[in-house]
C-alpha atoms as a PDB file:
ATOM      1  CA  UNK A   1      52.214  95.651  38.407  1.00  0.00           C
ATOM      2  CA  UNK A   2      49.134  97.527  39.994  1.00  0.00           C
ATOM      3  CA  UNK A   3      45.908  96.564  39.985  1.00  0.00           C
ATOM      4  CA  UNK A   4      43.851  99.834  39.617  1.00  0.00           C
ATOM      5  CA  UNK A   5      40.243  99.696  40.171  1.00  0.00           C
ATOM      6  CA  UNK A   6      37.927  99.858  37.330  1.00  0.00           C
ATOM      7  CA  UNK A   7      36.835 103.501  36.534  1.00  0.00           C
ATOM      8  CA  UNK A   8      33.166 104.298  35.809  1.00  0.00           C
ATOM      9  CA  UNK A   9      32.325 105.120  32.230  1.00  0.00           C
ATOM     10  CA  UNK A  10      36.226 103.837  31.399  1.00  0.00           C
ATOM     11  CA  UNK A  11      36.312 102.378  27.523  1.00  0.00           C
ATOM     12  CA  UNK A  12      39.248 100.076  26.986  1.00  0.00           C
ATOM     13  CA  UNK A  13      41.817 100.657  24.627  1.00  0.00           C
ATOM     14  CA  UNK A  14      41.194  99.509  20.727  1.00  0.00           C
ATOM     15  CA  UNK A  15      44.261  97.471  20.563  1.00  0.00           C
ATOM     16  CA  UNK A  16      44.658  93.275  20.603  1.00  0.00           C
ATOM     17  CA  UNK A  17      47.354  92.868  22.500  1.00  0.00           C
ATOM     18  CA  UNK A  18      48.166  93.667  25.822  1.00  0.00           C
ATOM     19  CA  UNK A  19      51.748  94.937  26.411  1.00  0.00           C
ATOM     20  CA  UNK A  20      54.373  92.523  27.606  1.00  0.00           C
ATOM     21  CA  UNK A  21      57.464  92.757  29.708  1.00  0.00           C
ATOM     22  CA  UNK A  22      60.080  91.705  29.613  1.00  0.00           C
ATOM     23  CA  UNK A  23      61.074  88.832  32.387  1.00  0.00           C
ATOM     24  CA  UNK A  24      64.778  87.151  33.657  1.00  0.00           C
ATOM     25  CA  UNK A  25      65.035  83.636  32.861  1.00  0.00           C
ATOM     26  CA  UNK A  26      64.441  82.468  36.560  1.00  0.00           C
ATOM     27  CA  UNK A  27      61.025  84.153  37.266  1.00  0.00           C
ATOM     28  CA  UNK A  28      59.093  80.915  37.553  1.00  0.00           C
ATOM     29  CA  UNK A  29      60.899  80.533  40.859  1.00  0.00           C
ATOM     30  CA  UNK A  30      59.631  83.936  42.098  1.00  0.00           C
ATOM     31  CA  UNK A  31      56.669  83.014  41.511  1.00  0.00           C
ATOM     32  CA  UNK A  32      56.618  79.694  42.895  1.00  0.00           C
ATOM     33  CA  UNK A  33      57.813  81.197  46.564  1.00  0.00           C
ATOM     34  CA  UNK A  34      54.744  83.692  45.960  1.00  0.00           C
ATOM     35  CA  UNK A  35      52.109  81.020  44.516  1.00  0.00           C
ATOM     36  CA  UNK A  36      53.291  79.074  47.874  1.00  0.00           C
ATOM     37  CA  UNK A  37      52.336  82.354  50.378  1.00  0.00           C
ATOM     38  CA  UNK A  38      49.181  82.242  48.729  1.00  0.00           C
ATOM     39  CA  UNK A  39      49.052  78.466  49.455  1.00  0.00           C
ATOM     40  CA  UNK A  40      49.380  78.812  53.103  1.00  0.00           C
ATOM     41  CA  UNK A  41      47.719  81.801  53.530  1.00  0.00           C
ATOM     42  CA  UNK A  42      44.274  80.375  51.990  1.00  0.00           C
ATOM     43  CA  UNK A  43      44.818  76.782  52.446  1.00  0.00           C
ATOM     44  CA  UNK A  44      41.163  75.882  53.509  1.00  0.00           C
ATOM     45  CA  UNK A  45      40.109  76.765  50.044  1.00  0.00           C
ATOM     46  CA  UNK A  46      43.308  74.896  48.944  1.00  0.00           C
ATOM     47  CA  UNK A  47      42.711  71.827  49.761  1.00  0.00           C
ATOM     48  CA  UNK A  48      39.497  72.056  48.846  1.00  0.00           C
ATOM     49  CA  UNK A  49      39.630  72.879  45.873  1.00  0.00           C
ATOM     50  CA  UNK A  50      42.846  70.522  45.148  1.00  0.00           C
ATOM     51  CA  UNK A  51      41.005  67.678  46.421  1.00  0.00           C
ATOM     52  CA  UNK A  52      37.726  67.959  43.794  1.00  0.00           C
ATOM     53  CA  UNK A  53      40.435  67.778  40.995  1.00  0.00           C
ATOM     54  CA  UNK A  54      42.218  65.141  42.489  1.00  0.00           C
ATOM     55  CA  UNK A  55      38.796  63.239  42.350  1.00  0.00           C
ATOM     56  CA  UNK A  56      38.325  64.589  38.734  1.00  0.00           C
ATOM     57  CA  UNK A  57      41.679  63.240  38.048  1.00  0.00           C
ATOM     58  CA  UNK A  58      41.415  59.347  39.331  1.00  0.00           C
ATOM     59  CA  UNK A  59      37.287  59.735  37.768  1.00  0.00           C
ATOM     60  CA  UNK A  60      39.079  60.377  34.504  1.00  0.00           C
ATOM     61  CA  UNK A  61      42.258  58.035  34.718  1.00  0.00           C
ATOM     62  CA  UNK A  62      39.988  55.165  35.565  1.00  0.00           C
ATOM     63  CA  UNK A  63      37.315  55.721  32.733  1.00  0.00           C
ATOM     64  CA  UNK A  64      40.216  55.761  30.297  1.00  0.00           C
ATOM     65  CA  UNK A  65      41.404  52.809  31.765  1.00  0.00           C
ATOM     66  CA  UNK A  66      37.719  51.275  30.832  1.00  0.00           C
ATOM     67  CA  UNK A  67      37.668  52.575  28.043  1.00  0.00           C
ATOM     68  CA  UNK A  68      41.108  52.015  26.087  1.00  0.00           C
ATOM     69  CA  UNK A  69      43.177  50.329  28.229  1.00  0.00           C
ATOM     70  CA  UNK A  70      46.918  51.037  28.699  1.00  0.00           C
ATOM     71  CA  UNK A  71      46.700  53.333  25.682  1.00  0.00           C
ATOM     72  CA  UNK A  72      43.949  55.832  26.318  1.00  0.00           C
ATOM     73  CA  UNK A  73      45.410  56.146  30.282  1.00  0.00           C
ATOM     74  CA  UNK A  74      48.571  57.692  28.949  1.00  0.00           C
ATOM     75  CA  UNK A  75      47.156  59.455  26.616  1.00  0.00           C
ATOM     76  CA  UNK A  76      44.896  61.103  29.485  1.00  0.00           C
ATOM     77  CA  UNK A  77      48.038  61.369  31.181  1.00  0.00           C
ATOM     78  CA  UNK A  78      49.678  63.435  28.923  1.00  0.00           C
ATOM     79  CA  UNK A  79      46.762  65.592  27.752  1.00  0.00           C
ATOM     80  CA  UNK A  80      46.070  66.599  31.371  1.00  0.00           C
ATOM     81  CA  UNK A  81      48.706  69.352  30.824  1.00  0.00           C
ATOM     82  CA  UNK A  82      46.144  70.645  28.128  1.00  0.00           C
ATOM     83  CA  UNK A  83      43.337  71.284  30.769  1.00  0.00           C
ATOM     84  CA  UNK A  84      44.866  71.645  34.182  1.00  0.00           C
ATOM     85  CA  UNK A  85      45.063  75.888  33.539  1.00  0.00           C
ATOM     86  CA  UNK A  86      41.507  75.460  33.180  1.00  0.00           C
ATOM     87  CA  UNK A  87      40.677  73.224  36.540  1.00  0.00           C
ATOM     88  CA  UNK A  88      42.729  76.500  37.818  1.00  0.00           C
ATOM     89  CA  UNK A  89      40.638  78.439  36.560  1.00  0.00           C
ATOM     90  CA  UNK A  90      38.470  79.324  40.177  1.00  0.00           C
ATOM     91  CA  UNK A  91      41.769  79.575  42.100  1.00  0.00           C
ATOM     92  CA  UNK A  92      42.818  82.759  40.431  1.00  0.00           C
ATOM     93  CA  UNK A  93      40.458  84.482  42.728  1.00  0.00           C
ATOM     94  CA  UNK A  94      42.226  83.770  45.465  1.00  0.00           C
ATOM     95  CA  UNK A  95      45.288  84.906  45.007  1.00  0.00           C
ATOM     96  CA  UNK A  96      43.760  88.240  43.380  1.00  0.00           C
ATOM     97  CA  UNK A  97      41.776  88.742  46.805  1.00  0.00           C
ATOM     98  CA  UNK A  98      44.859  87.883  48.906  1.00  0.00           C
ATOM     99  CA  UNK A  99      46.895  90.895  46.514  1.00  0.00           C
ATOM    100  CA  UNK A 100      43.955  92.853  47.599  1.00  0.00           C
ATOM    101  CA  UNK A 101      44.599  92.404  51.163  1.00  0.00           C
ATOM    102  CA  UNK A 102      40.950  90.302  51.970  1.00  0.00           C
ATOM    103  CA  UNK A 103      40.920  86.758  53.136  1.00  0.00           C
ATOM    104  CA  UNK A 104      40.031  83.981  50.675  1.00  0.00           C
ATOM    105  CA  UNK A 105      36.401  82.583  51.405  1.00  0.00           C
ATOM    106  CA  UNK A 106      35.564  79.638  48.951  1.00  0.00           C
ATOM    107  CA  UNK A 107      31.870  81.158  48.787  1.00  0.00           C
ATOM    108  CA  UNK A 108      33.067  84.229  47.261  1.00  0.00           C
ATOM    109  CA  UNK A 109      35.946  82.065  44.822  1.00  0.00           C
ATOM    110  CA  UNK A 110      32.792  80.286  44.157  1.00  0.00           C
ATOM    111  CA  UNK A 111      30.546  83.252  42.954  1.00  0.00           C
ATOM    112  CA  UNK A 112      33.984  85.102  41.272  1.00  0.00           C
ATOM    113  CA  UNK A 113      34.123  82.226  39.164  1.00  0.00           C
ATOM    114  CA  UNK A 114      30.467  83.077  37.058  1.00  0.00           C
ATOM    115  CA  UNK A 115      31.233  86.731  36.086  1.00  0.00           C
ATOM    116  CA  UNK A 116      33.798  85.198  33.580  1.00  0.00           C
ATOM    117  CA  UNK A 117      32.060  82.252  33.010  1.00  0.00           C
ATOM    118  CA  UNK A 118      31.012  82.663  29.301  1.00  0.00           C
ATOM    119  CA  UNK A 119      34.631  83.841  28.078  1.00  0.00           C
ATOM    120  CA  UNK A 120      35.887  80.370  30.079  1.00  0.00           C
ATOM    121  CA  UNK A 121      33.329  78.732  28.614  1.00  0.00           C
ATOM    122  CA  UNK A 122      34.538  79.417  25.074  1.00  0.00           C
ATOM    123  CA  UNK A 123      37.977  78.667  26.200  1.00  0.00           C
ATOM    124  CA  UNK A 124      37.318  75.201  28.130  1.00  0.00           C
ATOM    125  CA  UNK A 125      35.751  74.097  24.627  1.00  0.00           C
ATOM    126  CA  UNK A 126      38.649  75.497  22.587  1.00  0.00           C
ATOM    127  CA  UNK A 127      41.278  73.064  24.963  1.00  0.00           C
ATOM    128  CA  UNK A 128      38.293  70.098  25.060  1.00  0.00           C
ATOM    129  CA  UNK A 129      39.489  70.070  21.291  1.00  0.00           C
ATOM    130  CA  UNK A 130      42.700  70.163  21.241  1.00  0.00           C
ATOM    131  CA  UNK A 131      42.540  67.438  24.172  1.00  0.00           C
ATOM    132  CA  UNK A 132      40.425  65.204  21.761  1.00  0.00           C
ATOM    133  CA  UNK A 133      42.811  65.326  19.235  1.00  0.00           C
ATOM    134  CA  UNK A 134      45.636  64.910  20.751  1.00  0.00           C
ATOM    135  CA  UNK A 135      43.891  61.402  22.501  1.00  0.00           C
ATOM    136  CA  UNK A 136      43.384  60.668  19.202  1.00  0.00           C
ATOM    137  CA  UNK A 137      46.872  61.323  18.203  1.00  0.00           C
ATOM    138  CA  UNK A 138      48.048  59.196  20.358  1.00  0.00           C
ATOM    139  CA  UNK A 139      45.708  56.096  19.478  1.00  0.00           C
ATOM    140  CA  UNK A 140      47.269  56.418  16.033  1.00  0.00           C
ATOM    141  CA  UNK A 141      50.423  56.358  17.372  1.00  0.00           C
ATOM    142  CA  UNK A 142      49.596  53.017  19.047  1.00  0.00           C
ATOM    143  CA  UNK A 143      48.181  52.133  15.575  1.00  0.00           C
ATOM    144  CA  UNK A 144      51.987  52.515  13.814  1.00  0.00           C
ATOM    145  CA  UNK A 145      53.872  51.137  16.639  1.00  0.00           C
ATOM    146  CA  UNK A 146      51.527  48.168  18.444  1.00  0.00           C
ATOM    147  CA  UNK A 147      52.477  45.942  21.008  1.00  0.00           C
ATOM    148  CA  UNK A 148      50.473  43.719  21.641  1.00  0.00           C
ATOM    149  CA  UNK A 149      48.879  42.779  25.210  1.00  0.00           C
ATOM    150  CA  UNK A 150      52.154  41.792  26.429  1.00  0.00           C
ATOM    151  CA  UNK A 151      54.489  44.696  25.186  1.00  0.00           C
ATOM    152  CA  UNK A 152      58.391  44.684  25.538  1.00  0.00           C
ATOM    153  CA  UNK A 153      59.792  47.399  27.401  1.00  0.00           C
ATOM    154  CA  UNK A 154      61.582  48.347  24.260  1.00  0.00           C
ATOM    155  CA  UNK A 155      58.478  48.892  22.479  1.00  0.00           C
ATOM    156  CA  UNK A 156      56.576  51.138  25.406  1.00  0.00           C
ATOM    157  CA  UNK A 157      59.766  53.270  25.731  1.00  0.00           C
ATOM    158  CA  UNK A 158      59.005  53.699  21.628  1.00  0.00           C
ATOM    159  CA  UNK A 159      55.594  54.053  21.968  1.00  0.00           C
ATOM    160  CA  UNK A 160      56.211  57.272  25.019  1.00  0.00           C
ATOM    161  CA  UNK A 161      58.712  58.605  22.885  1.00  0.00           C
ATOM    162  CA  UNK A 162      57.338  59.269  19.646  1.00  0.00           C
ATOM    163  CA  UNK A 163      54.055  59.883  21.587  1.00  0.00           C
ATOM    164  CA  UNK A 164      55.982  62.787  23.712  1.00  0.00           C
ATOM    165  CA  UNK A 165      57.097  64.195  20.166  1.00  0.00           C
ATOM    166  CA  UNK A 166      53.922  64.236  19.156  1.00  0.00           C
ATOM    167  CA  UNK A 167      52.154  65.495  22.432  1.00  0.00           C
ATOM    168  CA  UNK A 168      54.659  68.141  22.731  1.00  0.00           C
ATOM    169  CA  UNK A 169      53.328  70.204  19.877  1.00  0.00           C
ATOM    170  CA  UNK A 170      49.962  69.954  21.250  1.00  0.00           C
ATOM    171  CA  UNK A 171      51.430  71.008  24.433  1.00  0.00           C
ATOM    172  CA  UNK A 172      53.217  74.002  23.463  1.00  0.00           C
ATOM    173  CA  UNK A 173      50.305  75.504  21.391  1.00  0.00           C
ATOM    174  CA  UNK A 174      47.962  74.358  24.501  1.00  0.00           C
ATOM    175  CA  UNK A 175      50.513  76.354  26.670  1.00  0.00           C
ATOM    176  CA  UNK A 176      51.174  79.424  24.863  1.00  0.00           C
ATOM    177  CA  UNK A 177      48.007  80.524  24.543  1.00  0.00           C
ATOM    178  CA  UNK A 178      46.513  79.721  28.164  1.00  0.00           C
ATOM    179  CA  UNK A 179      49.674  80.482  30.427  1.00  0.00           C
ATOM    180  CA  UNK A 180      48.485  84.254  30.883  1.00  0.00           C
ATOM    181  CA  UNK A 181      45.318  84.594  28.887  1.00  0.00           C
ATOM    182  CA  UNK A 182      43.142  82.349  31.734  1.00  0.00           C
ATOM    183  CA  UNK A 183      44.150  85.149  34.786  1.00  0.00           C
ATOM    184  CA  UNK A 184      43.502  87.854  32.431  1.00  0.00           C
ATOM    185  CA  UNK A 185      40.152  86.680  31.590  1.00  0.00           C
ATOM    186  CA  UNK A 186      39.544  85.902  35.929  1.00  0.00           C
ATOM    187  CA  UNK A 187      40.664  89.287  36.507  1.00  0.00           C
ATOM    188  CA  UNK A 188      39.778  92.145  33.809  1.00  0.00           C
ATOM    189  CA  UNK A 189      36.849  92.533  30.803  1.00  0.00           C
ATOM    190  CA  UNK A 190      38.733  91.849  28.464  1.00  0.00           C
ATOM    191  CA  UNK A 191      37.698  89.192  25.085  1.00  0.00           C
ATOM    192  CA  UNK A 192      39.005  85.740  24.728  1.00  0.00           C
ATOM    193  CA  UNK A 193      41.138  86.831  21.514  1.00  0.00           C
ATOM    194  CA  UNK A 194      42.594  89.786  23.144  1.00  0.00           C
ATOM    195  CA  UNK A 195      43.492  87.416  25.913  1.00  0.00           C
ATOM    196  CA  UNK A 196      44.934  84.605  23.762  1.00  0.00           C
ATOM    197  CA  UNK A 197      46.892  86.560  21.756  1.00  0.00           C
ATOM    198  CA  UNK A 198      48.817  88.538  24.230  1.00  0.00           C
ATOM    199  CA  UNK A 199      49.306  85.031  26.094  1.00  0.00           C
ATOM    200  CA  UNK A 200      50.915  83.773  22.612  1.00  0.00           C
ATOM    201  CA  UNK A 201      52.803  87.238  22.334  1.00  0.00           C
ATOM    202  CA  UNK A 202      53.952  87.542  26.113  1.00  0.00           C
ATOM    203  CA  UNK A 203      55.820  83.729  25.503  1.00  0.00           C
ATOM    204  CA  UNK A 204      57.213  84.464  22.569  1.00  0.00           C
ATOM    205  CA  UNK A 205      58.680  87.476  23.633  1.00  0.00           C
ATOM    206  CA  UNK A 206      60.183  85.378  26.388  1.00  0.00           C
ATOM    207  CA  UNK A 207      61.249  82.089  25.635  1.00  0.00           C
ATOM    208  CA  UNK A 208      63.921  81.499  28.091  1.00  0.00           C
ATOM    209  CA  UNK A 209      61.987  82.346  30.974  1.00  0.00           C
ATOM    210  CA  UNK A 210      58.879  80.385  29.775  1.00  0.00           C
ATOM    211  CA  UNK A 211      60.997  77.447  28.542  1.00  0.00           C
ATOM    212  CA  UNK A 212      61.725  77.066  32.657  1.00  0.00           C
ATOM    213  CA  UNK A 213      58.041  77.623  33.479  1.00  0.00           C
ATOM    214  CA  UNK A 214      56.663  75.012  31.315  1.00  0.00           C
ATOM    215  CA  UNK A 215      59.196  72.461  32.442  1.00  0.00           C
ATOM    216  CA  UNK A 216      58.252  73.444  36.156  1.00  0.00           C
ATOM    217  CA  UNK A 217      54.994  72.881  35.522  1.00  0.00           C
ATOM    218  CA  UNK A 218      55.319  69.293  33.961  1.00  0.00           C
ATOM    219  CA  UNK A 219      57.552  68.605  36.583  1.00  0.00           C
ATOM    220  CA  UNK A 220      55.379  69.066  39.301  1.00  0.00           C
ATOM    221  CA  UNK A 221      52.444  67.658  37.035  1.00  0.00           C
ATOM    222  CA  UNK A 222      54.549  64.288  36.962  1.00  0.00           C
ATOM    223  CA  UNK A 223      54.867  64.205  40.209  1.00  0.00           C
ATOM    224  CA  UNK A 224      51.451  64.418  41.123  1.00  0.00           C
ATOM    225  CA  UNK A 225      50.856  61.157  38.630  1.00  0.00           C
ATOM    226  CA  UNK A 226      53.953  59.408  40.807  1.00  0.00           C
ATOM    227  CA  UNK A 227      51.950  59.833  43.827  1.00  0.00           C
ATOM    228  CA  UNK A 228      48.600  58.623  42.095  1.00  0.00           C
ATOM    229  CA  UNK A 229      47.123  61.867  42.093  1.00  0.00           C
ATOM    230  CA  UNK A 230      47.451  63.013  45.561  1.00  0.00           C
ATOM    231  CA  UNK A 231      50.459  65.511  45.097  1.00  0.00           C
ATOM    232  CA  UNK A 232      47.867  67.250  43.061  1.00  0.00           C
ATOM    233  CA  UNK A 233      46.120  68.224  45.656  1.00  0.00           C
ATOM    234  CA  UNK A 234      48.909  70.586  46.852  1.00  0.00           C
ATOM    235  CA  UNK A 235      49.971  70.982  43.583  1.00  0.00           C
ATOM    236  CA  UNK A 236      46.871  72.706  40.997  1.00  0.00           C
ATOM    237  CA  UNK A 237      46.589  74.991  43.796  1.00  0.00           C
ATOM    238  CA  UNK A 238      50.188  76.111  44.100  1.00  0.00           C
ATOM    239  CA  UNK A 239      50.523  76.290  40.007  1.00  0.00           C
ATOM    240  CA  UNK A 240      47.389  78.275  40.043  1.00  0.00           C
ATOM    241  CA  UNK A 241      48.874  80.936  42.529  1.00  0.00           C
ATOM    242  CA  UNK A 242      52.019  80.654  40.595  1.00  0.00           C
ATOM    243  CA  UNK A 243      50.603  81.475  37.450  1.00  0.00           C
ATOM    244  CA  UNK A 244      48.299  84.053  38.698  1.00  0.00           C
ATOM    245  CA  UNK A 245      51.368  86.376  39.978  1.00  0.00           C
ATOM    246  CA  UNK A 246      53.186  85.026  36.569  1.00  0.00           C
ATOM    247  CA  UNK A 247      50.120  87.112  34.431  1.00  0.00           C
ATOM    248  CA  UNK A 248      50.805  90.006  36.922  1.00  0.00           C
ATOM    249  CA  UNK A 249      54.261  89.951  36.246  1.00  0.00           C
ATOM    250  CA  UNK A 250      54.370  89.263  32.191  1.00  0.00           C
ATOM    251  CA  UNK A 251      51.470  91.782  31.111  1.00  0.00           C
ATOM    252  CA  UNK A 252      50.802  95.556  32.018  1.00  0.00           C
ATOM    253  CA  UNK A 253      47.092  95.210  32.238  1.00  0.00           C
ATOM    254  CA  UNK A 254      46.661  98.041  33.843  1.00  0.00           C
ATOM    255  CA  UNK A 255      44.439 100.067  31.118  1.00  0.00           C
ATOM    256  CA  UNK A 256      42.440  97.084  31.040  1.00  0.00           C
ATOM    257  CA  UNK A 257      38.936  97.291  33.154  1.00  0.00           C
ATOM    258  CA  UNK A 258      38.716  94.685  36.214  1.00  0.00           C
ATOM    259  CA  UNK A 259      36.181  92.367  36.131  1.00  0.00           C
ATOM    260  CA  UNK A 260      34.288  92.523  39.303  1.00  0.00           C
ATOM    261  CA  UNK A 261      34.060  89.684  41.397  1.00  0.00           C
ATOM    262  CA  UNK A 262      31.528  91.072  44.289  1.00  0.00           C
ATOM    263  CA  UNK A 263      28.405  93.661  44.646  1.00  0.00           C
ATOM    264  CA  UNK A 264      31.247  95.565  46.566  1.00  0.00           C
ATOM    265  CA  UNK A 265      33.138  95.836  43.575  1.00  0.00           C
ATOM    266  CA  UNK A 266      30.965  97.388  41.340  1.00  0.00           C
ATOM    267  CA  UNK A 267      30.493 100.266  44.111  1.00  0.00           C
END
């Protein structure tokens, strides 16, 4: 799991998928206790940076609110699993200049964030979509399965139900292919396919162990919600660090240039 410098001159390898290995069913806990040494080891830039999505968050949850009511607020709910790897997207700096032995500054997080900005670009648009359609999903379940401005309990427990079903599909494709492919893209030059792809392949390859990551995840998500969007100050930043050492651990990047993230770098 090195992290060799880029060479000069170096020409990556013609292939589209980045090896995978091959990980125990309990490595999201591993890298939980790792993503939290990040956490207290940078936690200026932590709490920064947890507190502007936290503020993205209630901006969001209260213009769906507005907007659609009851409806559209869960269904903003549910799709923030869908875009939360990508408001983690400037974190993975960090814990990629704590592995190299610097300490975090948010100026240079800030700054590492643009060399990869066109590849996230393309990426934040790709999960915009499948956000959109899965709110929309989930205004035609409301559609089937109304209730009215005073619901029953029986029918919201139907309506979260068959909306989960639904939301879950979304969620899994949403999760596949940005678990591993957003660090990649943070950390080496490397395309958005490449990236995707060996995200897709590097789950598949381990279900078990991603099965328990993904419920981690939407476990800690929910409990951010339950404590109206404060816990999600600690937690984005803890998932991000999480997931970064997750990448590190999943894909042997290693023939893969870095992407530089400072003039120093590129010396």
């Amino acid at each position: 799991m090195t992290d060799e410098p880029k060479q000069q001159g170096y020409i990556p390898p013609k292939t589209l998928i980045v090896p995978s290995r091959e990980l125990n069913t309990g490595a999201a806990f591993t890298w939980l206790r790792s993503g939290w040494a990040d956490l207290w080891s940078a936690k200026l830039v932590s709490l920064v940076y947890g507190f502007f999505v936290f503020m993205v968050s209630i901006t969001v949850a209260w213009l769906a609110w507005k907007l659609g009511g009851f409806v559209l607020l869960i269904s903003a709910l549910f799709g923030f699993i869908f875009v939360a790897p990508m408001l983690a997207f400037g974190l993975y700096s960090v814990s990629r200049q704590l592995c190299e032995g610097k300490q975090p500054d948010l100026g240079h997080t800030i700054r590492a964030i643009k060399r990869p900005l066109g590849n996230a670009m393309v990426f934040t648009l790709v999960l915009l979509v499948v956000f959109l359609l899965w709110a929309r999903a989930g205004m035609m379940v409301q559609v089937f399965f109304p209730f009215g401005k005073d619901p029953e309990w029986a029918h919201i427990v139907t309506f979260l139900l068959i909306g989960s079903a639904v939301g879950s599909i979304f969620a899994s494709v949403s999760f596949a292919a940005s678990v591993f492919s957003l660090p990649m893209l943070a950390n080496r030059d490397v395309d958005v396919i490449t990236a995707v792809v060996s995200s897709i392949n590097a789950v598949l390859r381990n279900k078990p162990a991603m099965l328990v990551w993904a419920l981690s995840i939407s476990a800690m998500i929910l409990v951010g919600f339950l404590t109206a969007g404060l816990g999600l100050i600690i937690i984005i930043p803890w998932l991000a660090y999480a997931t970064w050492h997750g990448y590190r651990d999943a894909l042997d990047v290693s023939e893969w240039p870095r992407l530089p993230q400072s003039e120093q770098d590129q010396t």
